[in-house]
PDB file of N, CA and C in Angstrom:
ATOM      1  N   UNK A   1       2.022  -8.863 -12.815  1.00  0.00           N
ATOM      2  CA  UNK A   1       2.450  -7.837 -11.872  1.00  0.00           C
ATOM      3  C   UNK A   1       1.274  -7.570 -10.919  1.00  0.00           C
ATOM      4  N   UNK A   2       1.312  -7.638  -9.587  1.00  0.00           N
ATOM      5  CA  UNK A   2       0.275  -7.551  -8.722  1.00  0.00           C
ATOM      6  C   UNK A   2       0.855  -6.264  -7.839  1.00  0.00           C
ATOM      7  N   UNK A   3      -0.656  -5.425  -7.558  1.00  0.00           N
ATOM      8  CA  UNK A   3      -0.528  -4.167  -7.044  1.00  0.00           C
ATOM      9  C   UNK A   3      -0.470  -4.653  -5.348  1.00  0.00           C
ATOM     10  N   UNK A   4      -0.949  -3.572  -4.613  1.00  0.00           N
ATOM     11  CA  UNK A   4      -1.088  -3.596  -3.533  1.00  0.00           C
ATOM     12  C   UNK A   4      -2.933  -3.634  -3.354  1.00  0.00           C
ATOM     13  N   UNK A   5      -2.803  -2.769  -4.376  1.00  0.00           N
ATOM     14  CA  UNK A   5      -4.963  -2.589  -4.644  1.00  0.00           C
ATOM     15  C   UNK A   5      -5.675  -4.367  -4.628  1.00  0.00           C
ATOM     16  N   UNK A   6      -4.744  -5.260  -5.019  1.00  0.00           N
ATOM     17  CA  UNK A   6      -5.135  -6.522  -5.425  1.00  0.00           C
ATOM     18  C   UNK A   6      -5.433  -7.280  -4.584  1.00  0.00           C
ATOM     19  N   UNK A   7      -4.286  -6.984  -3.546  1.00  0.00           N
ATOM     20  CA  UNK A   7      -4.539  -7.367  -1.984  1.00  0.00           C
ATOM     21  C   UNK A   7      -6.228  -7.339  -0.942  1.00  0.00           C
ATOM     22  N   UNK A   8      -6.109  -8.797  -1.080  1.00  0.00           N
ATOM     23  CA  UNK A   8      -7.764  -8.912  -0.256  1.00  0.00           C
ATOM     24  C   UNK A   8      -7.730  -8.225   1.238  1.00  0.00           C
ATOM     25  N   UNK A   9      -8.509  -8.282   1.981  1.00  0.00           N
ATOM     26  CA  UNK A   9      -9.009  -7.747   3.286  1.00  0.00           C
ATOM     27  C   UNK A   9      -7.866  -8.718   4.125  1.00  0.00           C
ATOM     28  N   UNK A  10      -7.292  -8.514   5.236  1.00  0.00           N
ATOM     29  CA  UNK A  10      -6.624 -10.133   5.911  1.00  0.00           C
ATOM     30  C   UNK A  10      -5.803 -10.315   4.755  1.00  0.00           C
ATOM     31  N   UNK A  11      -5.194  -9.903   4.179  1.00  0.00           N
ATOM     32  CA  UNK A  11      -4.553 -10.340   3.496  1.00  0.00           C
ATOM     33  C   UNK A  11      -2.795  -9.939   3.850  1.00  0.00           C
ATOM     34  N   UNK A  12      -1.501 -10.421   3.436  1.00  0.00           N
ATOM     35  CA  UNK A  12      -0.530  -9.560   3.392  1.00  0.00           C
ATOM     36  C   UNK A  12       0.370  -9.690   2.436  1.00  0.00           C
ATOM     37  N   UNK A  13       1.450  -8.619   2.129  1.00  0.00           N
ATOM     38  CA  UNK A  13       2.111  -7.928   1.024  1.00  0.00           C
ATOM     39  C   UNK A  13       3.675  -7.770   1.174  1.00  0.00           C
ATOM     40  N   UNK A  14       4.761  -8.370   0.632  1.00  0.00           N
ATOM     41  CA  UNK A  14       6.087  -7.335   0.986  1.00  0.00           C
ATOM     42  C   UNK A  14       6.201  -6.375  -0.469  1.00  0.00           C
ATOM     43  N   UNK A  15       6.467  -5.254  -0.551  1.00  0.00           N
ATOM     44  CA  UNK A  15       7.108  -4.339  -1.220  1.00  0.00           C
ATOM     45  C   UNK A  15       8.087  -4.593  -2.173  1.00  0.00           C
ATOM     46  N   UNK A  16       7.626  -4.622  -3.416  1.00  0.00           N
ATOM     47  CA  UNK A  16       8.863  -5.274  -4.346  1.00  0.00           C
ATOM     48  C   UNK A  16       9.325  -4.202  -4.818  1.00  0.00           C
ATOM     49  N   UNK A  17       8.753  -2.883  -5.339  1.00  0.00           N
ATOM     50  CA  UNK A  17       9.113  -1.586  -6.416  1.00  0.00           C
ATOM     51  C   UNK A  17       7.709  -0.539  -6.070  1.00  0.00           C
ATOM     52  N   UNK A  18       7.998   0.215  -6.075  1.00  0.00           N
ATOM     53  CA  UNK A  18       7.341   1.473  -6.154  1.00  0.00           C
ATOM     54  C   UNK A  18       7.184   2.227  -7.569  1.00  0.00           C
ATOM     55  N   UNK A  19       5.969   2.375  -8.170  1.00  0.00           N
ATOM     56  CA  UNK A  19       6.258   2.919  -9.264  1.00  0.00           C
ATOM     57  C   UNK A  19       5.764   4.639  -9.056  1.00  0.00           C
ATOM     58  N   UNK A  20       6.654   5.626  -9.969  1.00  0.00           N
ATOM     59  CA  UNK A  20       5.774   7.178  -9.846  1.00  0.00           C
ATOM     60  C   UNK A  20       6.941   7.665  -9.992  1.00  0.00           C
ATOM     61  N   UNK A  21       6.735   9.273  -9.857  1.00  0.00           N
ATOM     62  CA  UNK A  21       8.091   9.842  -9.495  1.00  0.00           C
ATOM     63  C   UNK A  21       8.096  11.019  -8.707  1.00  0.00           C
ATOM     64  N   UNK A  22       8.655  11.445  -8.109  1.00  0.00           N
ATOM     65  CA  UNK A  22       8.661  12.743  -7.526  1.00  0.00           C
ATOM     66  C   UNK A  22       8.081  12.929  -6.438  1.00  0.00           C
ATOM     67  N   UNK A  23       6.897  14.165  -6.079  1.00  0.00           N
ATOM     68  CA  UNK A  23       6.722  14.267  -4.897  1.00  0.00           C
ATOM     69  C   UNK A  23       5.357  12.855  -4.861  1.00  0.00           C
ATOM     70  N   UNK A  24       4.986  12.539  -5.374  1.00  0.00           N
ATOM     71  CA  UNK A  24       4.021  10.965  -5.379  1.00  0.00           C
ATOM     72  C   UNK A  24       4.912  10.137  -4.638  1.00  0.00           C
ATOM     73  N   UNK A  25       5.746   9.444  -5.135  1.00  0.00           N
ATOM     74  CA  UNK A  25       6.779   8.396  -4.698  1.00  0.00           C
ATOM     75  C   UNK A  25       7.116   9.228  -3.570  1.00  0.00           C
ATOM     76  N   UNK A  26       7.589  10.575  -2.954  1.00  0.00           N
ATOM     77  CA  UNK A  26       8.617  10.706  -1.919  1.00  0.00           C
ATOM     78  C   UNK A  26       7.793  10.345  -0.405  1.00  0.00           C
ATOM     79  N   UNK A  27       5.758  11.140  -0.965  1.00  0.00           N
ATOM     80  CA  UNK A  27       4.929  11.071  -0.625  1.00  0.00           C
ATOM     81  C   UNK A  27       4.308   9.342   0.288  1.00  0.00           C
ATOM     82  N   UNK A  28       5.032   8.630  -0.550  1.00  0.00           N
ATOM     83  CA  UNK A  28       4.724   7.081   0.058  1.00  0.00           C
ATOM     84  C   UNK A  28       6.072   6.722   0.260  1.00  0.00           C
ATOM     85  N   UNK A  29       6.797   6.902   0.165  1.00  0.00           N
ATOM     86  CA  UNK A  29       8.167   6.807   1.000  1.00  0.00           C
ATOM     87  C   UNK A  29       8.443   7.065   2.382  1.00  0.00           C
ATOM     88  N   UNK A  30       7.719   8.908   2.446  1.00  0.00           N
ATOM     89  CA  UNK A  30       7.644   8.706   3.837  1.00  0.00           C
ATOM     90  C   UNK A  30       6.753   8.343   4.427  1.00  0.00           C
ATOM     91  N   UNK A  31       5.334   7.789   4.322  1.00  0.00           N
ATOM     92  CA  UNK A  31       4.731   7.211   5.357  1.00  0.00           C
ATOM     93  C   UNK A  31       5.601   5.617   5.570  1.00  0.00           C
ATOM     94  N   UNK A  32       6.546   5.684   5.077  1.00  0.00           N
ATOM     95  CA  UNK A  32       7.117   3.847   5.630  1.00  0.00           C
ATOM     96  C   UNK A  32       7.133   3.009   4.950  1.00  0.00           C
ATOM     97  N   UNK A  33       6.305   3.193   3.604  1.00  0.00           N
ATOM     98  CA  UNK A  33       6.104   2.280   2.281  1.00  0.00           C
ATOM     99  C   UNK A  33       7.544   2.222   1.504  1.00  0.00           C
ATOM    100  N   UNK A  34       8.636   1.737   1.904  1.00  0.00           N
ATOM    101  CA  UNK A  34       9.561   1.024   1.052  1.00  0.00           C
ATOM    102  C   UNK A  34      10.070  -0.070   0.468  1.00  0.00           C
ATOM    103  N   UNK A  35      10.935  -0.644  -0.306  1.00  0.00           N
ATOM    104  CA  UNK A  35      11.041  -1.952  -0.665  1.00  0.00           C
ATOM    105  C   UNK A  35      11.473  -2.532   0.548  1.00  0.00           C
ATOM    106  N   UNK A  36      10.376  -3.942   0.267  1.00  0.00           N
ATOM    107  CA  UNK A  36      11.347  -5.155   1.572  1.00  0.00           C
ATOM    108  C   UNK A  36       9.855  -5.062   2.567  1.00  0.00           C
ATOM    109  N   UNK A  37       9.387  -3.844   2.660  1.00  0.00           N
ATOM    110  CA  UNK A  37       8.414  -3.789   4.126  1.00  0.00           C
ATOM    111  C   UNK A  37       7.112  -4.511   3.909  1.00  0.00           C
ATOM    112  N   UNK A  38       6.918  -4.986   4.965  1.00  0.00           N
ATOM    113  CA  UNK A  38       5.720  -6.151   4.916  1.00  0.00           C
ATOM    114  C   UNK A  38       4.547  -5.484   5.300  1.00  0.00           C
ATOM    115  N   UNK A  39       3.013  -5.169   3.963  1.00  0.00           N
ATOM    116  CA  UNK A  39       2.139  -4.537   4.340  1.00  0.00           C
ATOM    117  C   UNK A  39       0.973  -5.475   4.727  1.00  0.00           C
ATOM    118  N   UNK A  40      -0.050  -5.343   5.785  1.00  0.00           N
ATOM    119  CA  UNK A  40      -0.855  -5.881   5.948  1.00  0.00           C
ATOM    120  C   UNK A  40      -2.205  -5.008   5.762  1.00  0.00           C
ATOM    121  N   UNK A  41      -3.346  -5.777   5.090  1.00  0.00           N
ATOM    122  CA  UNK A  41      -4.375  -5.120   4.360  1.00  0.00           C
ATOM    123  C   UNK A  41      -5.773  -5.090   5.741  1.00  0.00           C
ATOM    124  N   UNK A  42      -6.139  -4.782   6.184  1.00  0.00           N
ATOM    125  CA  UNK A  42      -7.359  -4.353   7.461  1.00  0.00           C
ATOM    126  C   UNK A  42      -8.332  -4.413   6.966  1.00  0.00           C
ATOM    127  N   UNK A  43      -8.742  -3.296   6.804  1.00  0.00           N
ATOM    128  CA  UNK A  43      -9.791  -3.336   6.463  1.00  0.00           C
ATOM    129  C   UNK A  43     -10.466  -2.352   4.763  1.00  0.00           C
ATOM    130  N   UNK A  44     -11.622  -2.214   4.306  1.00  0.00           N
ATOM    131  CA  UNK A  44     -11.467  -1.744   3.275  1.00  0.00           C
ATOM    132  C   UNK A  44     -12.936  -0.873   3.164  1.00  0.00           C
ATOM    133  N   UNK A  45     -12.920   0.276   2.956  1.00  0.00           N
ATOM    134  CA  UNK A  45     -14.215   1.589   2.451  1.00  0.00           C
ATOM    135  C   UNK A  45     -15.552   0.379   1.805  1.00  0.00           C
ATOM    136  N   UNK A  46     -16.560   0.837   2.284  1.00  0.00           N
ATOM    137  CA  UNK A  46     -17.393   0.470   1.923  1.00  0.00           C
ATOM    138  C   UNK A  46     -18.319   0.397   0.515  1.00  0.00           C
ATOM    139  N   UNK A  47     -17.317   1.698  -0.211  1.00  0.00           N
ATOM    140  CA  UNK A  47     -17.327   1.790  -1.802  1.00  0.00           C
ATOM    141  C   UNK A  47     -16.121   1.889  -1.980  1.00  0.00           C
ATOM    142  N   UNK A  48     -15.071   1.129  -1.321  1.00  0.00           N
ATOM    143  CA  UNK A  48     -13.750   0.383  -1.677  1.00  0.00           C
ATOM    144  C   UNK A  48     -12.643   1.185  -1.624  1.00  0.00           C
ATOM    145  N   UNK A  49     -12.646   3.195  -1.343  1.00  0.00           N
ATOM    146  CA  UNK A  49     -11.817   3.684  -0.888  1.00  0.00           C
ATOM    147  C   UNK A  49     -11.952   4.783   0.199  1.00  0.00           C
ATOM    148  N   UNK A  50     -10.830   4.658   0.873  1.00  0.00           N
ATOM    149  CA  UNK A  50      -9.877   4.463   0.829  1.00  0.00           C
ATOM    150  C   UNK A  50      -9.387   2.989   1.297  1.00  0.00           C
ATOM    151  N   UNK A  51      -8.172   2.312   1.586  1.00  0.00           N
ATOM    152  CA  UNK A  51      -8.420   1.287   2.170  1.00  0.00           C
ATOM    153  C   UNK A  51      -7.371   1.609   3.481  1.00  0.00           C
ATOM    154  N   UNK A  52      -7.549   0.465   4.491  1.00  0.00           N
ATOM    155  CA  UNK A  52      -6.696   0.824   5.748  1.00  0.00           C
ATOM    156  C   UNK A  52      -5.880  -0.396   5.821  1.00  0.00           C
ATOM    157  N   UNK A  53      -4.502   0.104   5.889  1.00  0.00           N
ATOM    158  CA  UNK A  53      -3.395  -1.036   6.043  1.00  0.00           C
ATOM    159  C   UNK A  53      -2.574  -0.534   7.273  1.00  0.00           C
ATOM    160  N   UNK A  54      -1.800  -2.171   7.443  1.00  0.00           N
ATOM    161  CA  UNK A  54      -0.841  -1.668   8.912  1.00  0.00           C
ATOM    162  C   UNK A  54       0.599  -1.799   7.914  1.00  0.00           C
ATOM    163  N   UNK A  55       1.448  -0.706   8.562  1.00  0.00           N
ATOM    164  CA  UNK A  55       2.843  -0.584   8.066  1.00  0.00           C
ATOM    165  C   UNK A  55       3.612  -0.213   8.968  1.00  0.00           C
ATOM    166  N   UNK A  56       4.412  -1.268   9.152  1.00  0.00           N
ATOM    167  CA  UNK A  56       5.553  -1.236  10.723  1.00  0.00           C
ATOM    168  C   UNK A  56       4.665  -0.445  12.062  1.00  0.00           C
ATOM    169  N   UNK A  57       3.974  -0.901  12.172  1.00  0.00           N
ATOM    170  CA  UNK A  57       3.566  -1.132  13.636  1.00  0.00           C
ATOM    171  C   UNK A  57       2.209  -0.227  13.697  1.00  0.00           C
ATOM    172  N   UNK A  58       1.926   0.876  12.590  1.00  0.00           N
ATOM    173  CA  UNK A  58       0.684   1.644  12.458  1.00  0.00           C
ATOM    174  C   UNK A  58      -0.103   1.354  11.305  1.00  0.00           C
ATOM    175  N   UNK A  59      -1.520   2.073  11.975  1.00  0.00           N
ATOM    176  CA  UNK A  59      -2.599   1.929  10.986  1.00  0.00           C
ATOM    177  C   UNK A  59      -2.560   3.456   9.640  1.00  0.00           C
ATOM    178  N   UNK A  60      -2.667   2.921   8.616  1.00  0.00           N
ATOM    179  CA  UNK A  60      -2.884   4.271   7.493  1.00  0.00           C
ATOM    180  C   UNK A  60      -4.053   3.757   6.916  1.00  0.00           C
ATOM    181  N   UNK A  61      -4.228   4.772   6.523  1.00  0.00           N
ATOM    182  CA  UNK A  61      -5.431   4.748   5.555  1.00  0.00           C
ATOM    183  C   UNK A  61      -4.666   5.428   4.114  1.00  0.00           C
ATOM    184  N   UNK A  62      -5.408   4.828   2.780  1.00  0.00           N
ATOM    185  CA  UNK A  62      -4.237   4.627   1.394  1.00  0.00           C
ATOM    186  C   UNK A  62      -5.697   4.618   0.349  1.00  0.00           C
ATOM    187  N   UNK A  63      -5.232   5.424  -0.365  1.00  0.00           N
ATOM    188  CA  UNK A  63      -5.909   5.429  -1.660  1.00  0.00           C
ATOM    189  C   UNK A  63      -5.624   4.443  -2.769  1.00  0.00           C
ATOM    190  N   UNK A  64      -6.749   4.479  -3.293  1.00  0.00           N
ATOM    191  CA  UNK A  64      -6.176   2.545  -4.198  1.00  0.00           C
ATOM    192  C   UNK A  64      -5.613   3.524  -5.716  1.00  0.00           C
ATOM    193  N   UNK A  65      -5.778   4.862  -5.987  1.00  0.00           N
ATOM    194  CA  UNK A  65      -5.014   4.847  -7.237  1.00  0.00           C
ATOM    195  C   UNK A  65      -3.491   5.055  -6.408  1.00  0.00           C
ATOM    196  N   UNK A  66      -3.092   5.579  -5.249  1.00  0.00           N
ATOM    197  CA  UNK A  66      -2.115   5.121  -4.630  1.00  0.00           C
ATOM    198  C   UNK A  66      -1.438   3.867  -4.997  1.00  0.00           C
ATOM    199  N   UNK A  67      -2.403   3.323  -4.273  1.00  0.00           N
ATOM    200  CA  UNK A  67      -2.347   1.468  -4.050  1.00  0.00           C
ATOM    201  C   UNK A  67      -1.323   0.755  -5.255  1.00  0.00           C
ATOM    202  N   UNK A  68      -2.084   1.076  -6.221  1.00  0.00           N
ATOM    203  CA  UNK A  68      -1.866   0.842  -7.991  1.00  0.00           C
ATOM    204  C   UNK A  68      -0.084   1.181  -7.907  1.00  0.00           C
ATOM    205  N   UNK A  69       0.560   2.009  -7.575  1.00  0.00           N
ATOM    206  CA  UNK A  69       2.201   2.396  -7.484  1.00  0.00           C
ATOM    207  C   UNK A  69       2.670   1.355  -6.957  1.00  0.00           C
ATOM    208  N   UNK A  70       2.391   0.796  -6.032  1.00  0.00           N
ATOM    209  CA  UNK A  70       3.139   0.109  -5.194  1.00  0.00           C
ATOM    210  C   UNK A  70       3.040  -1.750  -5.514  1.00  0.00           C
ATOM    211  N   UNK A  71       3.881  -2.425  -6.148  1.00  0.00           N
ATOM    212  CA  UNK A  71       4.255  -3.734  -6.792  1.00  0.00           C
ATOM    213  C   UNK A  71       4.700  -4.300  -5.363  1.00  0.00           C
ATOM    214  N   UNK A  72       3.763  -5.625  -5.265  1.00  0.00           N
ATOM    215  CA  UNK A  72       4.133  -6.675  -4.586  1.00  0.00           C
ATOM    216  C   UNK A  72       3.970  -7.708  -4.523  1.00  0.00           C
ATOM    217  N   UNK A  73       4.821  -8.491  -3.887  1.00  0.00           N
ATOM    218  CA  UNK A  73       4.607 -10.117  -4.040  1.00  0.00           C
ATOM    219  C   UNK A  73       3.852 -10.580  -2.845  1.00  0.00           C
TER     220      UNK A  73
END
C-alpha cells in the first residue's frame, strides 16, 4: 500500500482511497483531494514538512501525517 508521503519530489500520484473519518477526511476532500484526481509532488520542506503538491490546477502545501491518509497508485 503506497501513501502519498512516499511520493518523491517530480514525482506523480492518482488517488485510489482516502483513509480517516470525519472532519480529517471532509478536511482533504475539500481542498480537491478525491478518488481518481491526479496529484503532482513539487517540492518538499527542508526537514521534510510540510510538502507542496499541485491539485487540479493549484499549489497546496500538505502535511505528511496528512499525506499518510491518502492511498495511491
Amino acid at each position: 500500500m503506497k501513501t502519498l508521503r512516499d511520493i518523491k519530489v517530480g514525482g506523480t500520484a492518482k488517488v485510489v482511497k482516502i483513509n480517516g473519518e470525519g472532519a480529517i477526511k471532509r478536511r482533504i476532500m475539500d481542498m480537491g483531494i478525491t478518488k481518481g484526481v491526479e496529484i503532482y509532488v513539487r517540492k518538499m520542506a527542508p526537514l521534510g514538512d510540510p510538502m507542496e503538491i499541485t491539485v487540479r490546477g493549484y499549489e497546496l502545501a500538505f502535511r505528511k501525517a496528512d499525506a499518510e491518509m491518502i492511498i495511491v497508485e
